[in-house]
Protein backbone atom coordinates (compact mmCIF):
# COMPACT_ATOMS: atom_id res chain seq x y z
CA UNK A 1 -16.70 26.10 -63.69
CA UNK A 2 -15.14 28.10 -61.53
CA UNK A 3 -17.72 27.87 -58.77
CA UNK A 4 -17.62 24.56 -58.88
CA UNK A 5 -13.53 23.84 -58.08
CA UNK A 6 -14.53 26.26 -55.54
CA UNK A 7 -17.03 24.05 -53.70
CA UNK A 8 -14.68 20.75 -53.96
CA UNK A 9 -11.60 22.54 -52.58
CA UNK A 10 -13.97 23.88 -49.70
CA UNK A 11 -15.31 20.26 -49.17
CA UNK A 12 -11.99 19.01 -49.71
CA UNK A 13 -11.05 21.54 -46.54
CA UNK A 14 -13.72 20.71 -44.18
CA UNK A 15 -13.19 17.11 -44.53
CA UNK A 16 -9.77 17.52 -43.19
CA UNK A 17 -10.58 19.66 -40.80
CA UNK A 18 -13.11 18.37 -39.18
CA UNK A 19 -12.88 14.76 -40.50
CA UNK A 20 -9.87 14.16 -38.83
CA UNK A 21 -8.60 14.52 -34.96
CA UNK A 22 -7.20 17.67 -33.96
CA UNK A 23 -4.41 18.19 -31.24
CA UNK A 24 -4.78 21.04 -28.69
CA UNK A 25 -1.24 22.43 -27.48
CA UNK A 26 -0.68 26.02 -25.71
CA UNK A 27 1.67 28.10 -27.32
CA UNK A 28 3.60 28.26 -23.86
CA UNK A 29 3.29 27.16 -20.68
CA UNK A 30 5.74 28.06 -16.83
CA UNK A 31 6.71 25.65 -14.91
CA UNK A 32 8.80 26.72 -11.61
CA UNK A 33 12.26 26.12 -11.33
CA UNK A 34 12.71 23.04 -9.02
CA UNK A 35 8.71 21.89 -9.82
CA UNK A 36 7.07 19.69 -11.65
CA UNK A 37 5.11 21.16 -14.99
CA UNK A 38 2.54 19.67 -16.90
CA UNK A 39 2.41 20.12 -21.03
CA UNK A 40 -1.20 19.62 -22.32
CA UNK A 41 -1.76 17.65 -25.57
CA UNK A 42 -4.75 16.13 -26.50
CA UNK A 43 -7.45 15.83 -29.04
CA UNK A 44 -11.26 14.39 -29.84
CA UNK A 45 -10.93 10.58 -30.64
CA UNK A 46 -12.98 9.56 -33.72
CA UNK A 47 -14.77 6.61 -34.61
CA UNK A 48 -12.47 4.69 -36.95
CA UNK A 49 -9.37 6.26 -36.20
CA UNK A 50 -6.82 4.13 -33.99
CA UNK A 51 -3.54 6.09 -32.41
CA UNK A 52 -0.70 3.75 -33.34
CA UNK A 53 2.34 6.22 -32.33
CA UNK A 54 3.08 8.74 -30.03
CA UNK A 55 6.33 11.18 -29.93
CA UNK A 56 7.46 14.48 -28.07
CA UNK A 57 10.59 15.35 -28.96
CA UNK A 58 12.66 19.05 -27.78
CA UNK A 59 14.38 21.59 -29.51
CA UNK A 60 18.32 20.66 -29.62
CA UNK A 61 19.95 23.15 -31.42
CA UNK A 62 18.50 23.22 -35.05
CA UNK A 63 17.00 19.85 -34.98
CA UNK A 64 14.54 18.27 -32.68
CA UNK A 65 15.17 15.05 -30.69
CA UNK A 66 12.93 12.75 -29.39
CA UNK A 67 12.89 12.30 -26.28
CA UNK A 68 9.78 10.18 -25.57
CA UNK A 69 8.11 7.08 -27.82
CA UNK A 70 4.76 5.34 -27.19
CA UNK A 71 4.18 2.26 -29.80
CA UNK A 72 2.67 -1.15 -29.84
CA UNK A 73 5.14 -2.53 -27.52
CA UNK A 74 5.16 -0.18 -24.78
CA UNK A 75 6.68 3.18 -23.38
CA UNK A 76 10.08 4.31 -24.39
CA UNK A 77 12.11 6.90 -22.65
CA UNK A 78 15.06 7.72 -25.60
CA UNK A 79 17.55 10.47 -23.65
CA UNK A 80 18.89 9.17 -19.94
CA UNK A 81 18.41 12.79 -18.80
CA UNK A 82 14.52 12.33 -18.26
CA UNK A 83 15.34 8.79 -16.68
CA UNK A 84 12.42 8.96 -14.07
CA UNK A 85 11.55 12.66 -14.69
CA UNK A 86 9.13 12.27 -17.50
CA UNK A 87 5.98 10.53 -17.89
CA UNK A 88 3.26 10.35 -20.59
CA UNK A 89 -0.71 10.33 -19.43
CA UNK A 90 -2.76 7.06 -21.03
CA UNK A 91 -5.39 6.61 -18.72
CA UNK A 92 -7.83 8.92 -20.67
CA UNK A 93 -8.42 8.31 -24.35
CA UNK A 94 -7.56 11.25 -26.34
CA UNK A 95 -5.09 13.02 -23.61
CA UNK A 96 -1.27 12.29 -24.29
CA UNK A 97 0.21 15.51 -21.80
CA UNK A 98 3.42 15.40 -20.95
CA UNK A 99 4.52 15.74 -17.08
CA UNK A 100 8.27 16.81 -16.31
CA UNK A 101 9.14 16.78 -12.50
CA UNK A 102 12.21 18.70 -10.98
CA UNK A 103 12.71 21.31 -14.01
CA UNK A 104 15.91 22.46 -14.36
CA UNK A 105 16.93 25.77 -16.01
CA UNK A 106 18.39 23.72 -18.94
CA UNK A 107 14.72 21.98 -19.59
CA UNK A 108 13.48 25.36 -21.08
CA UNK A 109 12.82 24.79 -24.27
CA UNK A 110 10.28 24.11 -27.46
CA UNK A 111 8.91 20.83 -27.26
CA UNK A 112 6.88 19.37 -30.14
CA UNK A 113 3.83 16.77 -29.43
CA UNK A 114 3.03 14.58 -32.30
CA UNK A 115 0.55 11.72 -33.10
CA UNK A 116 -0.36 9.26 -35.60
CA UNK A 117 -3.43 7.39 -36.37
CA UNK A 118 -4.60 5.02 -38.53
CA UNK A 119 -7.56 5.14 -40.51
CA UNK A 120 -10.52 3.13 -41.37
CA UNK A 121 -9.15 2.91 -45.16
CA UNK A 122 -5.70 1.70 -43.75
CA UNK A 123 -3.87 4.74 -44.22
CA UNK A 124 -1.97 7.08 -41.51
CA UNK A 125 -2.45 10.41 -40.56
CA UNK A 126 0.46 12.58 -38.27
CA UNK A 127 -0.46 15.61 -36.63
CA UNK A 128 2.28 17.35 -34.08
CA UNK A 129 2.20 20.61 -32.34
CA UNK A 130 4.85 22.36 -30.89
CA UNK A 131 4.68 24.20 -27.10
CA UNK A 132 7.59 26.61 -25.42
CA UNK A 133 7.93 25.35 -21.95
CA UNK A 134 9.37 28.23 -19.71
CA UNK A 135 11.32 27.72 -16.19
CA UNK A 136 11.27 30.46 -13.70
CA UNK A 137 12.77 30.81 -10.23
CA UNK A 138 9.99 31.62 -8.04
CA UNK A 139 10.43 33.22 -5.11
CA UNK A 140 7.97 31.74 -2.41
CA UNK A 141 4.48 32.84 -1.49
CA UNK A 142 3.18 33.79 1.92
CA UNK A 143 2.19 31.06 3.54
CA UNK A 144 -0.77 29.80 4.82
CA UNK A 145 -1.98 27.85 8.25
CA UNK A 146 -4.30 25.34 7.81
CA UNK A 147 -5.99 22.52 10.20
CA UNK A 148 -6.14 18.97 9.23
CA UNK A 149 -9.19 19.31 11.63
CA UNK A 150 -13.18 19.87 11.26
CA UNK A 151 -12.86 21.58 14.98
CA UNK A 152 -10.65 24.44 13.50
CA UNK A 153 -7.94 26.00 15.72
CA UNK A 154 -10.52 25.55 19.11
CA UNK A 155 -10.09 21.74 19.98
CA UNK A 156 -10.84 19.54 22.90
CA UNK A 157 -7.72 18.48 25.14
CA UNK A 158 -6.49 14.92 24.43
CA UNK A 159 -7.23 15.34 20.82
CA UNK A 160 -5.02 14.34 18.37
CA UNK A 161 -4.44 17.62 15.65
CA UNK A 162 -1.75 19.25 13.19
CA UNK A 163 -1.58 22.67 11.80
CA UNK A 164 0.03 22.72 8.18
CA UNK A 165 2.02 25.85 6.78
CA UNK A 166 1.78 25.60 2.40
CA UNK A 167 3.64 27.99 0.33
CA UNK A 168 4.42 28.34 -3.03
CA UNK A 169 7.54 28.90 -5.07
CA UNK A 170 10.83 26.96 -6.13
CA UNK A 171 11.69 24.36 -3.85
CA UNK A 172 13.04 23.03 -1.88
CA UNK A 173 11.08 25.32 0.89
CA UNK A 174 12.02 25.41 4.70
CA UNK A 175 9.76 26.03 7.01
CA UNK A 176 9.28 27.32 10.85
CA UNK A 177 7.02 27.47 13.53
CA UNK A 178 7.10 29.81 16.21
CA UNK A 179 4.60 30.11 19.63
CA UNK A 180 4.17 33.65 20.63
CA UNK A 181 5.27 35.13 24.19
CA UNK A 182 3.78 37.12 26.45
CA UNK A 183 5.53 40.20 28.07
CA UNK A 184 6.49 41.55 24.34
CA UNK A 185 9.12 38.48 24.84
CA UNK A 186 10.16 37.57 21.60
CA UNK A 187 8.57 34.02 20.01
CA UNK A 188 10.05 30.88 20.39
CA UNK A 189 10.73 27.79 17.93
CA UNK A 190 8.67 24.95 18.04
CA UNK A 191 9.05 22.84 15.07
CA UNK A 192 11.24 23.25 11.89
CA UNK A 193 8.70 20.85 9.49
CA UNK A 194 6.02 22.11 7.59
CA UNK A 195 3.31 20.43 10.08
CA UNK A 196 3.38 21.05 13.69
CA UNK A 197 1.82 17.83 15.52
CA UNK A 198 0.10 17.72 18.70
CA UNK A 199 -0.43 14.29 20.27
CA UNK A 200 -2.60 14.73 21.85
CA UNK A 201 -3.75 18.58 22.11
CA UNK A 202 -2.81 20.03 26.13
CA UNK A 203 -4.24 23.12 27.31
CA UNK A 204 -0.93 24.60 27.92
CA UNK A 205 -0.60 24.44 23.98
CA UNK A 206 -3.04 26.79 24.01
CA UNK A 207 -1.79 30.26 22.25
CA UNK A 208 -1.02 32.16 18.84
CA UNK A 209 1.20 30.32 16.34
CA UNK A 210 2.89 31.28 12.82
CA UNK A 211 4.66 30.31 10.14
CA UNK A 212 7.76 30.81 8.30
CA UNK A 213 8.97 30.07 4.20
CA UNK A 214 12.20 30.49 2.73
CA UNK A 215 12.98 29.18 -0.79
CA UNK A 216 16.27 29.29 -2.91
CA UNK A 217 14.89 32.82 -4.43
CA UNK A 218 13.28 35.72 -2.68
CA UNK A 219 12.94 36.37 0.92
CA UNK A 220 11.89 34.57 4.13
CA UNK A 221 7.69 35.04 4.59
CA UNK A 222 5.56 35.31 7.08
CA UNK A 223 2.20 33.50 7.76
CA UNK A 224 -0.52 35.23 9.36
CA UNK A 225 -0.96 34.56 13.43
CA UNK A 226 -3.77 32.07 14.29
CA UNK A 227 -4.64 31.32 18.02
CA UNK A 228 -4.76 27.93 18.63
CA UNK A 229 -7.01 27.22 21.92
CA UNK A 230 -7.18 23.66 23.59
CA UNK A 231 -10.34 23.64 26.03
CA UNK A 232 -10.19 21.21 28.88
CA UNK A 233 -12.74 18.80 28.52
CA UNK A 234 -13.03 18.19 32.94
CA UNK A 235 -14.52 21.69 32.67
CA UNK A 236 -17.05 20.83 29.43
CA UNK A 237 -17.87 18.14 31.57
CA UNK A 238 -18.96 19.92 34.42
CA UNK A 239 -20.33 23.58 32.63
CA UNK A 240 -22.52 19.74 30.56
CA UNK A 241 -23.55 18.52 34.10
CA UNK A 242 -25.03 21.56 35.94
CA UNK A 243 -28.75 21.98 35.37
CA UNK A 244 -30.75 25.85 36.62
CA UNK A 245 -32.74 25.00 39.60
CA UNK A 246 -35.70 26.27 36.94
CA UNK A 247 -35.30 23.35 35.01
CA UNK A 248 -37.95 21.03 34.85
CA UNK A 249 -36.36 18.11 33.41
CA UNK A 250 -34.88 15.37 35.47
CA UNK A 251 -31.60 16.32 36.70
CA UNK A 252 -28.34 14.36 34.60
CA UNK A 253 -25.66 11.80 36.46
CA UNK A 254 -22.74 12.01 33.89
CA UNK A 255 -19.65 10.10 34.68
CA UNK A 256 -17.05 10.17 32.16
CA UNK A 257 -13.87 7.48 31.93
CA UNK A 258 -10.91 8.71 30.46
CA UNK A 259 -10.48 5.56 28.34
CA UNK A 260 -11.28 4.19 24.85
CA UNK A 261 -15.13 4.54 25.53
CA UNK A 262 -16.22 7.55 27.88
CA UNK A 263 -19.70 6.06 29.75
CA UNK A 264 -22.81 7.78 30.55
CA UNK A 265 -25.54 7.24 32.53
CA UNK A 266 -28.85 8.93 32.43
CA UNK A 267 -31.28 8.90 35.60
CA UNK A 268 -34.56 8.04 33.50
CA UNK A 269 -33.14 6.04 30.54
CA UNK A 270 -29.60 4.78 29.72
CA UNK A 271 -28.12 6.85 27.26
CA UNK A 272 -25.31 4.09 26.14
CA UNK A 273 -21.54 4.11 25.78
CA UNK A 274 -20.22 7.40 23.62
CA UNK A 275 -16.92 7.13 22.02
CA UNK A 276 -13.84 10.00 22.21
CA UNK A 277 -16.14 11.68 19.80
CA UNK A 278 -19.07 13.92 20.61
CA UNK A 279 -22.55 12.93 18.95
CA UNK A 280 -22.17 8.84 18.67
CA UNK A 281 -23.77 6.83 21.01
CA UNK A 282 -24.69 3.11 21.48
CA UNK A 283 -27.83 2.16 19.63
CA UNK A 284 -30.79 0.64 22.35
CA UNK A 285 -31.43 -2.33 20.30
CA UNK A 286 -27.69 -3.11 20.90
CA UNK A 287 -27.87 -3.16 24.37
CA UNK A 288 -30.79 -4.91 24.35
CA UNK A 289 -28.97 -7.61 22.47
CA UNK A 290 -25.94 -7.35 24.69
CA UNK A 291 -28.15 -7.83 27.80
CA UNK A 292 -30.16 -10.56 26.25
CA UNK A 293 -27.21 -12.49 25.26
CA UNK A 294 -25.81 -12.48 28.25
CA UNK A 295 -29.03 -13.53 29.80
CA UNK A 296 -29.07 -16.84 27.47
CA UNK A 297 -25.32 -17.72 28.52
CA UNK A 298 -26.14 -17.52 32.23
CA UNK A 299 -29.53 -19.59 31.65
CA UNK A 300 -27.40 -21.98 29.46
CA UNK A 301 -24.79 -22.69 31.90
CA UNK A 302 -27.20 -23.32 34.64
CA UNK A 303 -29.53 -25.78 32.73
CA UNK A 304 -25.97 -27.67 31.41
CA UNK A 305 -25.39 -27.95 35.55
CA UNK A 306 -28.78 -29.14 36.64
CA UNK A 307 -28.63 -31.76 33.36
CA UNK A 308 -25.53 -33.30 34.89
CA UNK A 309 -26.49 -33.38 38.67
CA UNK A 310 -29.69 -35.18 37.69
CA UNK A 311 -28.43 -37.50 35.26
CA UNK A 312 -25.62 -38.57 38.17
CA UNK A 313 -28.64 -39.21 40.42
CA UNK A 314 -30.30 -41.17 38.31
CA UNK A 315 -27.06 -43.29 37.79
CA UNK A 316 -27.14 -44.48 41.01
CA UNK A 317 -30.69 -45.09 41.36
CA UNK A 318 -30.32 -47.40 37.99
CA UNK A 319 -27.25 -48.98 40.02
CA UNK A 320 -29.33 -49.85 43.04
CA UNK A 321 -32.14 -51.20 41.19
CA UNK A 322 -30.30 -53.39 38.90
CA UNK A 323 -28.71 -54.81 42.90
CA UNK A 324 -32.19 -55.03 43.47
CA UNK A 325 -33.47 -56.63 40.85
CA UNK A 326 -30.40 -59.28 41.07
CA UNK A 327 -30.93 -59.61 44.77
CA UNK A 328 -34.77 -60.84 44.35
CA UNK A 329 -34.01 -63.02 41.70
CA UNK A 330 -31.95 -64.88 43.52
CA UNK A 331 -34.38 -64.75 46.35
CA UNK A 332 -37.20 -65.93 44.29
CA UNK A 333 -34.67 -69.09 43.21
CA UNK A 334 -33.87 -70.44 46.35
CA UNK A 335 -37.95 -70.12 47.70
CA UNK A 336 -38.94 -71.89 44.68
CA UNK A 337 -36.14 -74.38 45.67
CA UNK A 338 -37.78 -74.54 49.42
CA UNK A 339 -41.15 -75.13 48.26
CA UNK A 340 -40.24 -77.80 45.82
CA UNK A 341 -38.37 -79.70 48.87
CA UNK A 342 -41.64 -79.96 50.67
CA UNK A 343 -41.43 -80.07 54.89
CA UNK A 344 -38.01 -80.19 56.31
CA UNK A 345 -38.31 -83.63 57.44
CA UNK A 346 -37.76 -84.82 54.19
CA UNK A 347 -34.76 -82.65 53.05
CA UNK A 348 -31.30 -83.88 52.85
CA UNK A 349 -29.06 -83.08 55.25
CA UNK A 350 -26.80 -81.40 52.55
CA UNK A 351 -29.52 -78.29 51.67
CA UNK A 352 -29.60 -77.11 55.49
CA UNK A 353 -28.76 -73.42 55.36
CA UNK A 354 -27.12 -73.91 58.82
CA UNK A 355 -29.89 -71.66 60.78
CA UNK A 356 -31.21 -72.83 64.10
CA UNK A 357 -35.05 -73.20 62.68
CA UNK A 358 -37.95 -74.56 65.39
CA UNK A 359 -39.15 -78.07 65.08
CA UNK A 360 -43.01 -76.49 64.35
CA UNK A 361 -44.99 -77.81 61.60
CA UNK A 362 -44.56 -77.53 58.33
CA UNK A 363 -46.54 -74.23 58.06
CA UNK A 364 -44.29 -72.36 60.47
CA UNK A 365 -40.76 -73.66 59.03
CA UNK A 366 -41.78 -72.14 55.76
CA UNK A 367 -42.61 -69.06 56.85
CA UNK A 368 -39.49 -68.79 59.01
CA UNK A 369 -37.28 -70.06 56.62
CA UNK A 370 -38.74 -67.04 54.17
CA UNK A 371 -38.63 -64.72 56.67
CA UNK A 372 -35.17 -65.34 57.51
CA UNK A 373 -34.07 -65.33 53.82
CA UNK A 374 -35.69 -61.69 53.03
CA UNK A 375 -33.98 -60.20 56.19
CA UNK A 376 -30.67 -61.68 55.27
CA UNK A 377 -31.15 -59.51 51.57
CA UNK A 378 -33.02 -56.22 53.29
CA UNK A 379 -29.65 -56.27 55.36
CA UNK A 380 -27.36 -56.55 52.23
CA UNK A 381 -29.38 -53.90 50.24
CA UNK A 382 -30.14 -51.64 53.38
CA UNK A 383 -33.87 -51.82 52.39
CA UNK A 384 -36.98 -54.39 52.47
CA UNK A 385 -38.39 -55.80 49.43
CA UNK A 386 -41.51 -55.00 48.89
CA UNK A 387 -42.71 -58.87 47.67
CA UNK A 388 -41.83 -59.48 51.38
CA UNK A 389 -45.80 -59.44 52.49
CA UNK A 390 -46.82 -60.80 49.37
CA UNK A 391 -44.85 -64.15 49.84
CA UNK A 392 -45.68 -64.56 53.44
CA UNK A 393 -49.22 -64.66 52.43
CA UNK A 394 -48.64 -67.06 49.77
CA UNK A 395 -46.48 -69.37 52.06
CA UNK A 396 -49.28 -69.50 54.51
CA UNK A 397 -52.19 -70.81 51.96
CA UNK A 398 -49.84 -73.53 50.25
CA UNK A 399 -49.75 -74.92 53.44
């Protein structure tokens, strides 16, 4: 009998134990005085189990106040002191840590993380844990000197670079640069930020730099001395340029333009456009399409020019043989009107044209009076029609 209450209170156990979710809180955590600290809370979600609430209250006195509320409706912040200084994580299921910026010595304290859940049945479980959070003045670290660079602290000239002093401790945290002197003269300032800037790099920055950080406790430190070296990039160019006279590759033309896009040119193949940065270079199919687009544009242009000078020419030749056409038409009118009149004998006074014609027989007035009508129109059109021949012939077998 015994055994068995045994084995139901140690089923009874492990069923709430491992049955249910389980927060994980450190017994203390540091933040630094000044900082921001970050209180860890979370747990294992389970299937079934939904987290309805979410407190973390602090240690006032003998009773703890809640300082922080996360429900169905949203986030609640419930004392004005942690107005914009606290916030709750809820971007990860199961993690509910609690992140305090600008501790004060006052903050130091036991807080207490707490969640409920429902369960599938439609009950609630609470579980809470409670954390001492710690503030510390911290005096500030030695600094460090740092490039924002993949060149290091050897760049080319005209580049644009930083060097970053970091140190650790309570802020706030001044810091200094200084540039070393030769002559055992003693360094001066060059910057009073925590990044010196160079825009661009000039090889007269060239030399050894360090740091300086002071905080509100401890001492001033002292970073380590870097040199910084700037090469000029004329001399890069011409060390790239010069070939041994043992060389038996073709000898390199480089030109460089001290622009957006430096050019090169390459005496057995063109090597393309580079940009500011080493290693990148115009792709060959590119140019290829560059040149053959501007081939198409010139070809285009010129076709659009010799479409529009022809089709002006052809304008006018339309224009003159419509004048043409109207000119013979009325020529053919008035010969069909001269050979319906018969011999001139027997015309009206009224239809003389007015020309001086000879009194030869009727065979010869015809032809004439055709003749003379066709060089009247080859005048007006500046050109002889070419029925001229065939109408002389015709005149001479009617009659």
């Amino acid at each position: 009998m015994g055994i068995l209450l045994g084995l139901l209170l140690l089923g009874h156990l492990t069923a709430d134990t491992y049955g249910r979710p389980i927060l994980e809180v450190p017994e203390s955590i540091t933040g630094p005085w000044k900082g921001d600290v970050n209180i860890p809370c979370t747990y294992g979600p389970l299937q079934g189990y939904t987290q309805v609430l979410v407190k973390w209250l602090v240690q006032r006195g003998s009773d703890p106040v809640t300082i922080f509320l996360r429900d169905s409706s949203g986030d609640h912040i419930q004392q004005a002191k942690y107005q914009g200084r606290l916030h709750v994580n809820q971007k990860v299921p199961g993690d509910v840590s609690l992140q305090l910026s600008t501790l004060e010595m006052d903050d130091q304290s036991h807080y207490t993380c707490e969640v409920t859940w429902q369960t599938p049945d439609g009950n609630q479980v609470v579980r809470d844990k409670i954390t001492e959070l710690r503030v510390q003045k911290l005096s500030v670290s030695k600094p460090t000197v740092t490039t924002g660079s993949g060149y290091g602290f050897t760049v080319p000239q005209g580049m644009r670079i930083s060097l970053q002093c970091q140190a650790r401790g309570s802020p706030p945290i001044s810091y200094i640069w200084y540039k070393e002197q030769t002559n055992n003269q003693e360094p001066i300032k060059v910057a009073t930020l925590s990044t010196l800037l160079f825009k661009p790099a000039m090889v007269a920055d060239s030399g050894s730099y360090f740091c300086t950080a002071k905080g509100r406790v401890g001492s001033e430190q002292h970073s380590d001395i870097v040199k910084f070296v700037v090469k000029d990039s004329s001399k890069l160019l011409k060390t790239k340029t010069e070939a041994p006279t043992t060389m038996r590759h073709p000898l390199k033309a480089t030109s460089t333009v001290k622009q957006s896009w430096d050019w090169t040119t390459d005496v057995d193949g063109y090597l393309g456009a580079t940009s500011a940065g080493p290693g990148k270079s115009l792709p060959i199919f590119a140019i290829i399409l560059i040149i053959s687009l501007c081939c198409m544009v010139v070809f285009t242009m010129a076709y659009i020019m010799l479409c529009r000078k022809t089709s002006q020419q052809e304008h006018v030749y339309e224009a003159a043989r419509v004048h043409a056409r109207e000119a013979n038409d009325s020529g053919d009118t008035m010969r069909v009107a001269i050979f319906a009149s018969g011999c001139p004998s027997d015309e009206p006074a009224s239809q003389n044209l007015g020309n001086n014609y000879s009194d030869e027989p009727c065979i010869g007035q015809e032809y004439q009076i055709i003749a003379q009508i066709n060089g009247d129109y080859a005048r007006l059109l500046d050109t002889v029609p070419l029925d001229y021949e065939f109408l002389a012939t015709e005149g001479k077998t009617a009659c």
